[in-house]
Protein backbone atom coordinates (compact mmCIF):
# COMPACT_ATOMS: atom_id res chain seq x y z
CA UNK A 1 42.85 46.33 -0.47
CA UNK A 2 42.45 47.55 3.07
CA UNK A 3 39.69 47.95 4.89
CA UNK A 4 38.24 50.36 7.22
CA UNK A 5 34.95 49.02 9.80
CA UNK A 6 32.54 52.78 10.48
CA UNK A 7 30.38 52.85 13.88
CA UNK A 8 27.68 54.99 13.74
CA UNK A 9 29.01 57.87 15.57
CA UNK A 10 31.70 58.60 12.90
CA UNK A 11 29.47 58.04 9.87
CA UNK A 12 26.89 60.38 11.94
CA UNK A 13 29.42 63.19 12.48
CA UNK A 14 30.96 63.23 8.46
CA UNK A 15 27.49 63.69 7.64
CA UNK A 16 26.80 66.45 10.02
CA UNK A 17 30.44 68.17 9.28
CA UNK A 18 29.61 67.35 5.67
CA UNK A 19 32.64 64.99 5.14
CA UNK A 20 32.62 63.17 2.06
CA UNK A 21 33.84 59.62 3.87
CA UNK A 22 33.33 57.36 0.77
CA UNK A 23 34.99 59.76 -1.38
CA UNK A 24 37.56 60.44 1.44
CA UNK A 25 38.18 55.95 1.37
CA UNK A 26 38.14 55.55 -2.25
CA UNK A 27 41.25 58.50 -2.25
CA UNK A 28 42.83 56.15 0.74
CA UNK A 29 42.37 53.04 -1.16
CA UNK A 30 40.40 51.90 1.61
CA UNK A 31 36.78 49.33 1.58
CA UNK A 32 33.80 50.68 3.98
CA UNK A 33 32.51 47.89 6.20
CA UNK A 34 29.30 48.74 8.24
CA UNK A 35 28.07 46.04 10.16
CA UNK A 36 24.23 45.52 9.70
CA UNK A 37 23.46 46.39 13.57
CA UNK A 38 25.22 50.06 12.93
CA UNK A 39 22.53 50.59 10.02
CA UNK A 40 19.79 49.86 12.51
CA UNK A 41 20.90 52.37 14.95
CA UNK A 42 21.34 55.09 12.21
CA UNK A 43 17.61 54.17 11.10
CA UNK A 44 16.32 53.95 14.79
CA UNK A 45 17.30 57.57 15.57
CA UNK A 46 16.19 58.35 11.92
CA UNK A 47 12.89 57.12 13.02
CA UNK A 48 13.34 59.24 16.15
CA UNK A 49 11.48 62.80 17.78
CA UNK A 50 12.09 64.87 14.92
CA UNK A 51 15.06 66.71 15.62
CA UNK A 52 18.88 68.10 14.02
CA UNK A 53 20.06 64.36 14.96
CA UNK A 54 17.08 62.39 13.08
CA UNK A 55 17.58 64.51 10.31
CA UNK A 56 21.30 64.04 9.72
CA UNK A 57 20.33 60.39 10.53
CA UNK A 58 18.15 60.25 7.37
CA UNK A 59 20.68 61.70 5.18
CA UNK A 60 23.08 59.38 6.09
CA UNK A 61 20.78 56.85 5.22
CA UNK A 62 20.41 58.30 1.77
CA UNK A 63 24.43 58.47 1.70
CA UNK A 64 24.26 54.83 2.57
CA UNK A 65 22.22 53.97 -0.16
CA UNK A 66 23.85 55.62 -3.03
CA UNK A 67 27.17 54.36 -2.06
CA UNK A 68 28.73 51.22 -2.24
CA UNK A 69 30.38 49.09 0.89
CA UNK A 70 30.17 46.00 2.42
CA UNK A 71 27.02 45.02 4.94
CA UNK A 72 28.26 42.16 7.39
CA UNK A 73 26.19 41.29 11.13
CA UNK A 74 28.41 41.19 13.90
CA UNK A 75 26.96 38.69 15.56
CA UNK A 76 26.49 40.78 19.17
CA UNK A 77 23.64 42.60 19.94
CA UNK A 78 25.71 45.18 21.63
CA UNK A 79 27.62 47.20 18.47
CA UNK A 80 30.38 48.64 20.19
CA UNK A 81 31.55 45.14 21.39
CA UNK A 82 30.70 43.12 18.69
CA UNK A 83 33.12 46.06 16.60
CA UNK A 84 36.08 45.56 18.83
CA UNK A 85 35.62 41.72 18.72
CA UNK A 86 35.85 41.91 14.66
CA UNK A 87 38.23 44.58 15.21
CA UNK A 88 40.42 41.80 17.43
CA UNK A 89 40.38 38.80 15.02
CA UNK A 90 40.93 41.50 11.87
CA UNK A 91 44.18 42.84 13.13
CA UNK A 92 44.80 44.62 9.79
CA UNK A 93 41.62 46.43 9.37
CA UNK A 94 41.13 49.99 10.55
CA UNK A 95 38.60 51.07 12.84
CA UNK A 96 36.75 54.26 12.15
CA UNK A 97 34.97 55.80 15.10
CA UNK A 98 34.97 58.76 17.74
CA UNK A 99 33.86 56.08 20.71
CA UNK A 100 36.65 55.94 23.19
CA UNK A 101 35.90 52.74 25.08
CA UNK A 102 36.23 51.66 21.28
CA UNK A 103 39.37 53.46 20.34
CA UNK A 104 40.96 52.22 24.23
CA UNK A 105 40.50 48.52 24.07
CA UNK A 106 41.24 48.34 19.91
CA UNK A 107 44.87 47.61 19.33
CA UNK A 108 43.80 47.93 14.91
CA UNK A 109 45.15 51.56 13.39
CA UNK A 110 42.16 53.94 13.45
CA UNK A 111 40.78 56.31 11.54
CA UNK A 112 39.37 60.17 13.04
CA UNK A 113 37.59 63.10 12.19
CA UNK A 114 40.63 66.18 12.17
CA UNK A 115 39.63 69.87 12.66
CA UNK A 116 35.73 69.28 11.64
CA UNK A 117 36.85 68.30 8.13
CA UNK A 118 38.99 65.42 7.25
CA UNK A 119 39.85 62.14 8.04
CA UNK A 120 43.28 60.82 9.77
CA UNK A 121 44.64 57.45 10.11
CA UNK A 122 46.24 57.21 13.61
């Protein structure tokens, strides 16, 4: 089965554009991997100044729960790095995020948001 590895700025933006990512995987035959360290930044802005952001943060928490995917720790404080290190020893898994210093120095296929609504392996 493949696999796909979600930072939180693409889980943050299906749930604010009201993509359906699990449902989007499971049609791409694809496994969700969220590292453990991406969780805790979804629940640290959750537990932010109430705003738009900390509420889309809690939903996706409430996603997260009700949907099944594998929970791994990076092993690097700093998320972005420790995804393009994984990203570098898993040559075949896709990388799902809107980061570019993540999408520039990540040889893996990746996976984007398309026109506000769907997901695209590039």
């Amino acid at each position: 089965m493949k696999k796909a590895i979600l930072d939180t700025s693409f889980i943050l933006t299906c749930v604010k554009q009201k993509i359906d990512f699990f449902e989007e995987f499971i049609l791409m035959g694809i496994q969700v991997l969220i590292p453990d360290q991406v969780i805790k930044e979804i629940q640290g802005i959750a537990n932010g100044n109430p705003s738009r952001k900390s509420e889309d943060a809690r939903l996706t928490l409430e996603i997260l729960d009700k949907n099944k995917f594998k929970k791994f720790d990076l092993r690097l404080k700093n998320v972005d790095k420790g995804i393009i290190n994984f990203a570098d020893k898993n040559s075949e898994i896709y990388v799902a995020t809107l980061d570019r210093e993540i999408k520039n120095k990540s040889n893996n296929s990746k996976i984007v948001i398309r026109e506000k609504k769907r997901l695209e392996i590039i």
